[in-house]
PDB file of N, CA and C in Angstrom:
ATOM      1  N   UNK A   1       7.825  -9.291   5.732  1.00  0.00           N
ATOM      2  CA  UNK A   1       6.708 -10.209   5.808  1.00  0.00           C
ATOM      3  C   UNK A   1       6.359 -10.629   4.386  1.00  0.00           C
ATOM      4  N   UNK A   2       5.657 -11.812   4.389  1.00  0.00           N
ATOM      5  CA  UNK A   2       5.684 -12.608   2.807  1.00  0.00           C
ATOM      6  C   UNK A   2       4.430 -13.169   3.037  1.00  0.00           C
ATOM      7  N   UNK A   3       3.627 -12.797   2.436  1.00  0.00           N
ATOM      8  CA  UNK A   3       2.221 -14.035   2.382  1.00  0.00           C
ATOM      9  C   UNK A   3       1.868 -14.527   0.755  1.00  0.00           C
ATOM     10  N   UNK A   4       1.298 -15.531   0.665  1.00  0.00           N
ATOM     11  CA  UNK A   4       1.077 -16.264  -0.386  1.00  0.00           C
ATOM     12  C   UNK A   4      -0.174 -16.092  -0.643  1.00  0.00           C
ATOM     13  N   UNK A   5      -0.465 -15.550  -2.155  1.00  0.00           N
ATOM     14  CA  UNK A   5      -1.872 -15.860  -2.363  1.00  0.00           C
ATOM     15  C   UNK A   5      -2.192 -16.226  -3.968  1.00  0.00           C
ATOM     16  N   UNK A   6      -2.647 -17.165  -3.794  1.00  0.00           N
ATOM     17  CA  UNK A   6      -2.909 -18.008  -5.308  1.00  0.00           C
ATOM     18  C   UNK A   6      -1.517 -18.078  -6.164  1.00  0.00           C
ATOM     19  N   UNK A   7      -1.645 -17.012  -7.290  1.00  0.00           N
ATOM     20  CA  UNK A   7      -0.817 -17.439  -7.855  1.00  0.00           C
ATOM     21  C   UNK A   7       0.399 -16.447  -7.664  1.00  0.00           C
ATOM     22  N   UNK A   8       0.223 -15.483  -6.950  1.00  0.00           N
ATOM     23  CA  UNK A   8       0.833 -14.497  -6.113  1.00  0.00           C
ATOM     24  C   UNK A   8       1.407 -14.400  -4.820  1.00  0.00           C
ATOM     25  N   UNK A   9       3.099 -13.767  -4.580  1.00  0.00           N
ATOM     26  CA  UNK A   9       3.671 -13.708  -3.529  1.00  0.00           C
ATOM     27  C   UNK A   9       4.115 -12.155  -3.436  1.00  0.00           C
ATOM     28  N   UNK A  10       2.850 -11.595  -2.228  1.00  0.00           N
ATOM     29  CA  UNK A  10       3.457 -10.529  -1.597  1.00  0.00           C
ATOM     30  C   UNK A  10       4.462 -10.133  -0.434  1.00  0.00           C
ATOM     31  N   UNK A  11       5.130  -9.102  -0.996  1.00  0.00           N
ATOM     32  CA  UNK A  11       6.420  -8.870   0.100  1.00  0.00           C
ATOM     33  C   UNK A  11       5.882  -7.628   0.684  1.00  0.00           C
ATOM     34  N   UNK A  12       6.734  -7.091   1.614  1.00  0.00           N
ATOM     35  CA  UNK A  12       6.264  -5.731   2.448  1.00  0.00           C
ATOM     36  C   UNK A  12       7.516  -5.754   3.198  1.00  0.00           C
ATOM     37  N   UNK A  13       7.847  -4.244   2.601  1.00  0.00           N
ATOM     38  CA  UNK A  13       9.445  -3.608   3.607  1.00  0.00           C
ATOM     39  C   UNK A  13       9.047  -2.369   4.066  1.00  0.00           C
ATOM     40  N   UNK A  14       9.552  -2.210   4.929  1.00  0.00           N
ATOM     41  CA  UNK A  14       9.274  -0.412   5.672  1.00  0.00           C
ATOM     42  C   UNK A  14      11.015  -0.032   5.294  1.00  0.00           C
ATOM     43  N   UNK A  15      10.869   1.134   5.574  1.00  0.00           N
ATOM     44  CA  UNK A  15      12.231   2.274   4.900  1.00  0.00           C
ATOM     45  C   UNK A  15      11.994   3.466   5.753  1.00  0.00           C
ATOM     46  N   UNK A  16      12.956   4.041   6.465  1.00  0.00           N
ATOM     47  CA  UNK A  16      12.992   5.456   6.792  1.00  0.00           C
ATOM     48  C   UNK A  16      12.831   6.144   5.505  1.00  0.00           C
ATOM     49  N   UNK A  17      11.716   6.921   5.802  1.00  0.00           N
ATOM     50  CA  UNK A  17      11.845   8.513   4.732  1.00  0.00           C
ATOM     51  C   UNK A  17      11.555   9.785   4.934  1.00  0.00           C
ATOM     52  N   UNK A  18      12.109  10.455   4.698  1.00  0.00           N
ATOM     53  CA  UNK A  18      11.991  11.566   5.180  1.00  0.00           C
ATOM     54  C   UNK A  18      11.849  11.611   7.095  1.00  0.00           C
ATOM     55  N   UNK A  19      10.549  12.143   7.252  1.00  0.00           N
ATOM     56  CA  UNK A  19      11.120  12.248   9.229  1.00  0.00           C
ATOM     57  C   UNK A  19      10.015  11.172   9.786  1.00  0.00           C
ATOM     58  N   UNK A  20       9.146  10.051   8.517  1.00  0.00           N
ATOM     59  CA  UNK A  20       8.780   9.042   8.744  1.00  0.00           C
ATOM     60  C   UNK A  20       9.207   7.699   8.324  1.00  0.00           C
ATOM     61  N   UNK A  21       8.589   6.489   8.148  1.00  0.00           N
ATOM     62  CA  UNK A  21       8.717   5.565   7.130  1.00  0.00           C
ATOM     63  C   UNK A  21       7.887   5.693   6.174  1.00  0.00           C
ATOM     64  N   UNK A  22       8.541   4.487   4.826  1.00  0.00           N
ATOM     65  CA  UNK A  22       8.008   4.219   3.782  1.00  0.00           C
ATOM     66  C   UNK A  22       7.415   2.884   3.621  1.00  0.00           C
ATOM     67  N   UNK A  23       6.501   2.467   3.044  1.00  0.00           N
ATOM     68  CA  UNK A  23       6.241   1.062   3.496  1.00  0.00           C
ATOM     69  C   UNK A  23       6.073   0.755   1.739  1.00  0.00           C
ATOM     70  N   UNK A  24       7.094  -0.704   1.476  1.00  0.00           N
ATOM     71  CA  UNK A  24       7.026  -0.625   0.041  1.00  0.00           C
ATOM     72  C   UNK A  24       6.199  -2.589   0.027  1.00  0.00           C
ATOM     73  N   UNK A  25       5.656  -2.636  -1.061  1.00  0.00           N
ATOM     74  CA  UNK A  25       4.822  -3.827  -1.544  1.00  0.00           C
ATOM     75  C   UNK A  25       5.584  -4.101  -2.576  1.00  0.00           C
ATOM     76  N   UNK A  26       5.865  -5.291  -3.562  1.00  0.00           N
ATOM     77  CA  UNK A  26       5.808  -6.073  -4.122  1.00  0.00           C
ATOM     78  C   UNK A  26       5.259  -7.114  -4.412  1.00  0.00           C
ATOM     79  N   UNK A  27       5.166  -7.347  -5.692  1.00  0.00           N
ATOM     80  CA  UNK A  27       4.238  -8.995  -6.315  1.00  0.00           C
ATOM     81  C   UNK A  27       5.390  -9.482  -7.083  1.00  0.00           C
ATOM     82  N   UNK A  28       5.292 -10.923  -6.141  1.00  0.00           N
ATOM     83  CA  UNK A  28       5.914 -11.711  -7.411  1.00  0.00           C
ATOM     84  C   UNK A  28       5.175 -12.704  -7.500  1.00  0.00           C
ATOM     85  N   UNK A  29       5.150 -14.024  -9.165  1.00  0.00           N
ATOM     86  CA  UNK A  29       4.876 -14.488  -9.415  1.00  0.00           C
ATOM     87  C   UNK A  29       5.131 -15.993  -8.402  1.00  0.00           C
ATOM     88  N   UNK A  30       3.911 -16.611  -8.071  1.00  0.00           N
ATOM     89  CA  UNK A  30       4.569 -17.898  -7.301  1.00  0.00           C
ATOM     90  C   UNK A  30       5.830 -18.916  -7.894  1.00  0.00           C
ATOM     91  N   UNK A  31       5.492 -19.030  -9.152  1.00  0.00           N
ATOM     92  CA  UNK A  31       5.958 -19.807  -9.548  1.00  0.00           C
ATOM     93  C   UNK A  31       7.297 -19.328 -10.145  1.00  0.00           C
ATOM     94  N   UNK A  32       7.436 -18.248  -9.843  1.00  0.00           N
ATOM     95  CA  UNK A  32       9.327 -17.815 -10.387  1.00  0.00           C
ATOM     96  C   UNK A  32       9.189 -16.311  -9.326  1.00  0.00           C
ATOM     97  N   UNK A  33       9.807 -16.603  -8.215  1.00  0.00           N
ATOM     98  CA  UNK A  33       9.404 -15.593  -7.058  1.00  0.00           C
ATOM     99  C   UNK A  33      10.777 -14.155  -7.363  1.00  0.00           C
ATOM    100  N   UNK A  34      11.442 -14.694  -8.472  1.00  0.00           N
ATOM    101  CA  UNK A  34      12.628 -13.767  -8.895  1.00  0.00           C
ATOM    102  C   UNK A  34      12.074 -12.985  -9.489  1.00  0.00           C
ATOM    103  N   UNK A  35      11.054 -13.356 -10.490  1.00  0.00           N
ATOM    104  CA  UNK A  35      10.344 -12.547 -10.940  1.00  0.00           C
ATOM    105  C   UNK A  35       9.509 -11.132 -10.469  1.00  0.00           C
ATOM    106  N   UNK A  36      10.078  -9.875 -10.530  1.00  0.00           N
ATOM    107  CA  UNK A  36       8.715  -9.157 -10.049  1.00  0.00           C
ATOM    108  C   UNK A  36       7.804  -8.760 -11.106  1.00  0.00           C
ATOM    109  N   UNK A  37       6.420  -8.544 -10.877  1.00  0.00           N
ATOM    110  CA  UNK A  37       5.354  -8.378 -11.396  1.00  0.00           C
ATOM    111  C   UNK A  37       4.989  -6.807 -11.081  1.00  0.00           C
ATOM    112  N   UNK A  38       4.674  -6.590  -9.770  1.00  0.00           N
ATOM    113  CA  UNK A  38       4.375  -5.069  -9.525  1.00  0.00           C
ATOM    114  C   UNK A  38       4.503  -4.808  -8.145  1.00  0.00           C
ATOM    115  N   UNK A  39       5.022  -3.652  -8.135  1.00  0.00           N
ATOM    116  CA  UNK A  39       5.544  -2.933  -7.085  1.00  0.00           C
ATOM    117  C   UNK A  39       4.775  -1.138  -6.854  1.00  0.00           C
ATOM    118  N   UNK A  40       5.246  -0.999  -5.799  1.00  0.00           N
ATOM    119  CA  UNK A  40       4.768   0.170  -5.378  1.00  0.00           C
ATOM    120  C   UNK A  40       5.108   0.523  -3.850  1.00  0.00           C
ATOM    121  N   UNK A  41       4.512   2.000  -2.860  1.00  0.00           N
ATOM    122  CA  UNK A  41       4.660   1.941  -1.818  1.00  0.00           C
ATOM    123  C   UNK A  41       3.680   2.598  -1.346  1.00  0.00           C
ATOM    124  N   UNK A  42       3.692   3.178  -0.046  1.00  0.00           N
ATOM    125  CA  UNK A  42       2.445   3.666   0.860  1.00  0.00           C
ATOM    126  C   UNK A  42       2.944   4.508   1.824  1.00  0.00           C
ATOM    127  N   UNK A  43       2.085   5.427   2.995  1.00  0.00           N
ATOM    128  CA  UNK A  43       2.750   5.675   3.663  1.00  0.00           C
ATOM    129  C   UNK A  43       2.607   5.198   5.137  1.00  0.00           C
ATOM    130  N   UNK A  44       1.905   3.803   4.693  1.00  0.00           N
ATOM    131  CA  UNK A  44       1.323   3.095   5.867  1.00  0.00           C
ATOM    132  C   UNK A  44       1.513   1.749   5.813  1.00  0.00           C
ATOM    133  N   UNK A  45       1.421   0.918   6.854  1.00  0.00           N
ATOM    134  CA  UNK A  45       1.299  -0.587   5.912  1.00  0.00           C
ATOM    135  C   UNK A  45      -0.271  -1.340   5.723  1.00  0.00           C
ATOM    136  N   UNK A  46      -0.847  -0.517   6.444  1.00  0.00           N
ATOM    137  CA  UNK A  46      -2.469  -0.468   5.844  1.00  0.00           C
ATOM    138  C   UNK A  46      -2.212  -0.317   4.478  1.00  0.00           C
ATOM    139  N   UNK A  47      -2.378   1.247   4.336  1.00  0.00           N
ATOM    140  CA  UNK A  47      -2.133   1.356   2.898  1.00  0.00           C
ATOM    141  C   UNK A  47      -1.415   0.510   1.667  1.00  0.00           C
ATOM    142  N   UNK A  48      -0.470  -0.126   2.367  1.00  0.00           N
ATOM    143  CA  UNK A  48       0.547  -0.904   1.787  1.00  0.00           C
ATOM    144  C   UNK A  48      -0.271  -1.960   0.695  1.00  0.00           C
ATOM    145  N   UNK A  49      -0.943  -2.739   2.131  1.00  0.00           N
ATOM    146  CA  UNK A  49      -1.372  -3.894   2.357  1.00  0.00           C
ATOM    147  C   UNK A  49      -2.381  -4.184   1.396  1.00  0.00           C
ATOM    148  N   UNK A  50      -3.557  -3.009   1.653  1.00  0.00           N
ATOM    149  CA  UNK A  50      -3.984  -2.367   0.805  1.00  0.00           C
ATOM    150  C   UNK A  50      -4.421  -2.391  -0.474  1.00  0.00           C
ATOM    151  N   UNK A  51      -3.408  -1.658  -1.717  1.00  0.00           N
ATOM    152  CA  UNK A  51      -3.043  -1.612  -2.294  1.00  0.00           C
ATOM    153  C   UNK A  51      -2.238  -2.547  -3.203  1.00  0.00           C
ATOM    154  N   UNK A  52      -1.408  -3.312  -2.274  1.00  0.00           N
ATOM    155  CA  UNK A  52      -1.122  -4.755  -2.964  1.00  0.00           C
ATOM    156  C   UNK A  52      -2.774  -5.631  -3.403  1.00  0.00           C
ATOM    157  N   UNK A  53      -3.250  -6.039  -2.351  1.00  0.00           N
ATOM    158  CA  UNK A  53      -4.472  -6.486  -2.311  1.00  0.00           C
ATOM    159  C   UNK A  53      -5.365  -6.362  -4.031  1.00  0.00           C
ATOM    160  N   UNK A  54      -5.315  -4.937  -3.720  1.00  0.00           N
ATOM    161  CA  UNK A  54      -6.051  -4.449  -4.474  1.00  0.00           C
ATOM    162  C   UNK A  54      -5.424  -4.527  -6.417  1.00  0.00           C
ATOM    163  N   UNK A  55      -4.261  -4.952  -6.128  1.00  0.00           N
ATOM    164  CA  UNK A  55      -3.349  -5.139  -7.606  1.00  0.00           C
ATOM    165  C   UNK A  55      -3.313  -6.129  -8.149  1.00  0.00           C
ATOM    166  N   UNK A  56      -3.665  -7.274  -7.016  1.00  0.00           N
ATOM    167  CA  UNK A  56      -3.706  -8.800  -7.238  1.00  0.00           C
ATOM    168  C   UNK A  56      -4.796  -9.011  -7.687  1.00  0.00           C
ATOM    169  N   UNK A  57      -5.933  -8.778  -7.245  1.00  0.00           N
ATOM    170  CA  UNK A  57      -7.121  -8.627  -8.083  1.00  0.00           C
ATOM    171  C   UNK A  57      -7.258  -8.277  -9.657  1.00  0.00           C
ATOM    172  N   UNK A  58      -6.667  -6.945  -9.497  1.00  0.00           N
ATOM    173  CA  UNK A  58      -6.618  -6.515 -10.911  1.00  0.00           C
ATOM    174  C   UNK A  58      -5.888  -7.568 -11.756  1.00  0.00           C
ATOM    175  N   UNK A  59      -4.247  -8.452 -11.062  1.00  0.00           N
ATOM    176  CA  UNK A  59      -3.743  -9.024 -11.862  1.00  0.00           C
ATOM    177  C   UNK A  59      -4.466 -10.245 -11.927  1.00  0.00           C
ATOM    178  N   UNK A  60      -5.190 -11.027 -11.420  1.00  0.00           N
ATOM    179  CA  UNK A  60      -5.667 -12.113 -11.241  1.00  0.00           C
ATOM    180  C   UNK A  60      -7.006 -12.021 -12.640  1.00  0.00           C
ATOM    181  N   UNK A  61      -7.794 -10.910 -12.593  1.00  0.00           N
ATOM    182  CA  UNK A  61      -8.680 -10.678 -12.996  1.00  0.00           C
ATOM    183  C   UNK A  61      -8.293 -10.314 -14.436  1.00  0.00           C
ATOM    184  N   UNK A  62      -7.434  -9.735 -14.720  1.00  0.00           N
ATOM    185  CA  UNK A  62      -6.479  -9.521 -16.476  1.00  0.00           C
ATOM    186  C   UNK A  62      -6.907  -7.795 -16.842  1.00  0.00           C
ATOM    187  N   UNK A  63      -7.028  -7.210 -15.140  1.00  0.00           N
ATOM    188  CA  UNK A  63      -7.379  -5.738 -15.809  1.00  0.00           C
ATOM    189  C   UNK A  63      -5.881  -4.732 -15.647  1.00  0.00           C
ATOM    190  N   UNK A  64      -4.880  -6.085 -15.681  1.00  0.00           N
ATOM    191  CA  UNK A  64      -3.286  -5.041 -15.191  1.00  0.00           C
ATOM    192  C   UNK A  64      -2.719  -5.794 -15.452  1.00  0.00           C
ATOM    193  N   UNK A  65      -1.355  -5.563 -16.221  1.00  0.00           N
ATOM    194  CA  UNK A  65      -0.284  -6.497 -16.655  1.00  0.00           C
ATOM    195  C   UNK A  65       0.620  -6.376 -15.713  1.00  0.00           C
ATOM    196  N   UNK A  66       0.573  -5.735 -14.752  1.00  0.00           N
ATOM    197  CA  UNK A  66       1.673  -5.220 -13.400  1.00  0.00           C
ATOM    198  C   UNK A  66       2.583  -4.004 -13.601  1.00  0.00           C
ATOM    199  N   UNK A  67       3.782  -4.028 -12.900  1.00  0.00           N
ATOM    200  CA  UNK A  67       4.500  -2.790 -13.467  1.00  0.00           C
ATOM    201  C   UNK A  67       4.049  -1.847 -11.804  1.00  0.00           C
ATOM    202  N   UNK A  68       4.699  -1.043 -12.171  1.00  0.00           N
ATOM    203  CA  UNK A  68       4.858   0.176 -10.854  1.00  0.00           C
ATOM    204  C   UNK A  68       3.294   0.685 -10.365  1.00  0.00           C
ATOM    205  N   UNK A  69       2.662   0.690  -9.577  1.00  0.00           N
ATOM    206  CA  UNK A  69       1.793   1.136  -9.434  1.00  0.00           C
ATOM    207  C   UNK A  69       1.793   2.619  -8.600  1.00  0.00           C
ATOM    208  N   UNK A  70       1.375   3.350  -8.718  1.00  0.00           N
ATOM    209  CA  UNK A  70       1.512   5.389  -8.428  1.00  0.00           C
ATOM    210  C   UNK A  70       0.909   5.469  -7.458  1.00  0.00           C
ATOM    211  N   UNK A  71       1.465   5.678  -6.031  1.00  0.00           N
ATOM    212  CA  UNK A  71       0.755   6.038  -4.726  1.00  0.00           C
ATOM    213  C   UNK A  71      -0.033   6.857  -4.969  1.00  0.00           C
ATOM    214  N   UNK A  72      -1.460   6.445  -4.576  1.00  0.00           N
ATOM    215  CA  UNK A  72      -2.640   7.538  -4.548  1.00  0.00           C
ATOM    216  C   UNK A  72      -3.230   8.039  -3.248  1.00  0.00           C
ATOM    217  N   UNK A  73      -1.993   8.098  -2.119  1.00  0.00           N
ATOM    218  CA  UNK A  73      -2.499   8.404  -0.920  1.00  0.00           C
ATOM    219  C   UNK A  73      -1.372   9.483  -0.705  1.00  0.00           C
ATOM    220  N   UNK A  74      -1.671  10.375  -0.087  1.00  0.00           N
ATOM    221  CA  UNK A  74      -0.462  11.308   0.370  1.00  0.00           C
ATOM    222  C   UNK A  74      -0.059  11.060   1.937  1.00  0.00           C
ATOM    223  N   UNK A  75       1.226  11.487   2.161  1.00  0.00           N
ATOM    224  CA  UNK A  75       1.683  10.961   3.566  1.00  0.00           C
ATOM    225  C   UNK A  75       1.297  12.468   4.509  1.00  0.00           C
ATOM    226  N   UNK A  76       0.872  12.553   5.640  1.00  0.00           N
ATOM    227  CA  UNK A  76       1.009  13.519   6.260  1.00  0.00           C
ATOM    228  C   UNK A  76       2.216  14.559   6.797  1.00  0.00           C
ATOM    229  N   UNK A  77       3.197  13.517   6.610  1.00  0.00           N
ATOM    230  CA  UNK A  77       4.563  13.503   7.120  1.00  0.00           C
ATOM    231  C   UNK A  77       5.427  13.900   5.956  1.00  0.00           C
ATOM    232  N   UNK A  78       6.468  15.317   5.937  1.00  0.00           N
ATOM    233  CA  UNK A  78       7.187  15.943   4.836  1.00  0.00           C
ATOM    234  C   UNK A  78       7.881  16.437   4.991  1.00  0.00           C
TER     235      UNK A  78
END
């Protein structure tokens, strides 16, 4: 799934991991979508969703230059 927002294009993939899935986010830049900006994953696509959300802000706002962002949720599933 791909949605567009401003100057930002988020992606969202799920992945088997371990004896659940992984749900991974990406940002890329609209205007050069080869480009990635910041990435990360979840163990939800709430969380996912989330979390992207929440990066675009930061990048929009100039409090994050992008780059990997560090799951701060733990999965129940191990």
């Amino acid at each position: 799934m791909t949605q567009a927002v401003a100057r930002y294009v988020m992606s969202f993939q799920a992945e088997p991991f371990r004896k659940g899935r992984r749900h991974h986010w990406m940002i890329c830049r609209a205007q050069n979508p080869d480009e990635l900006v910041s990435w990360g994953h979840a163990p939800t696509q709430e969380l996912a969703e989330m979390a992207a959300q929440s990066e675009i802000k930061d990048l929009s706002s100039g409090r994050t230059q992008g780059g990997r962002v560090t799951n701060t949720s733990k999965s129940a599933t191990h």
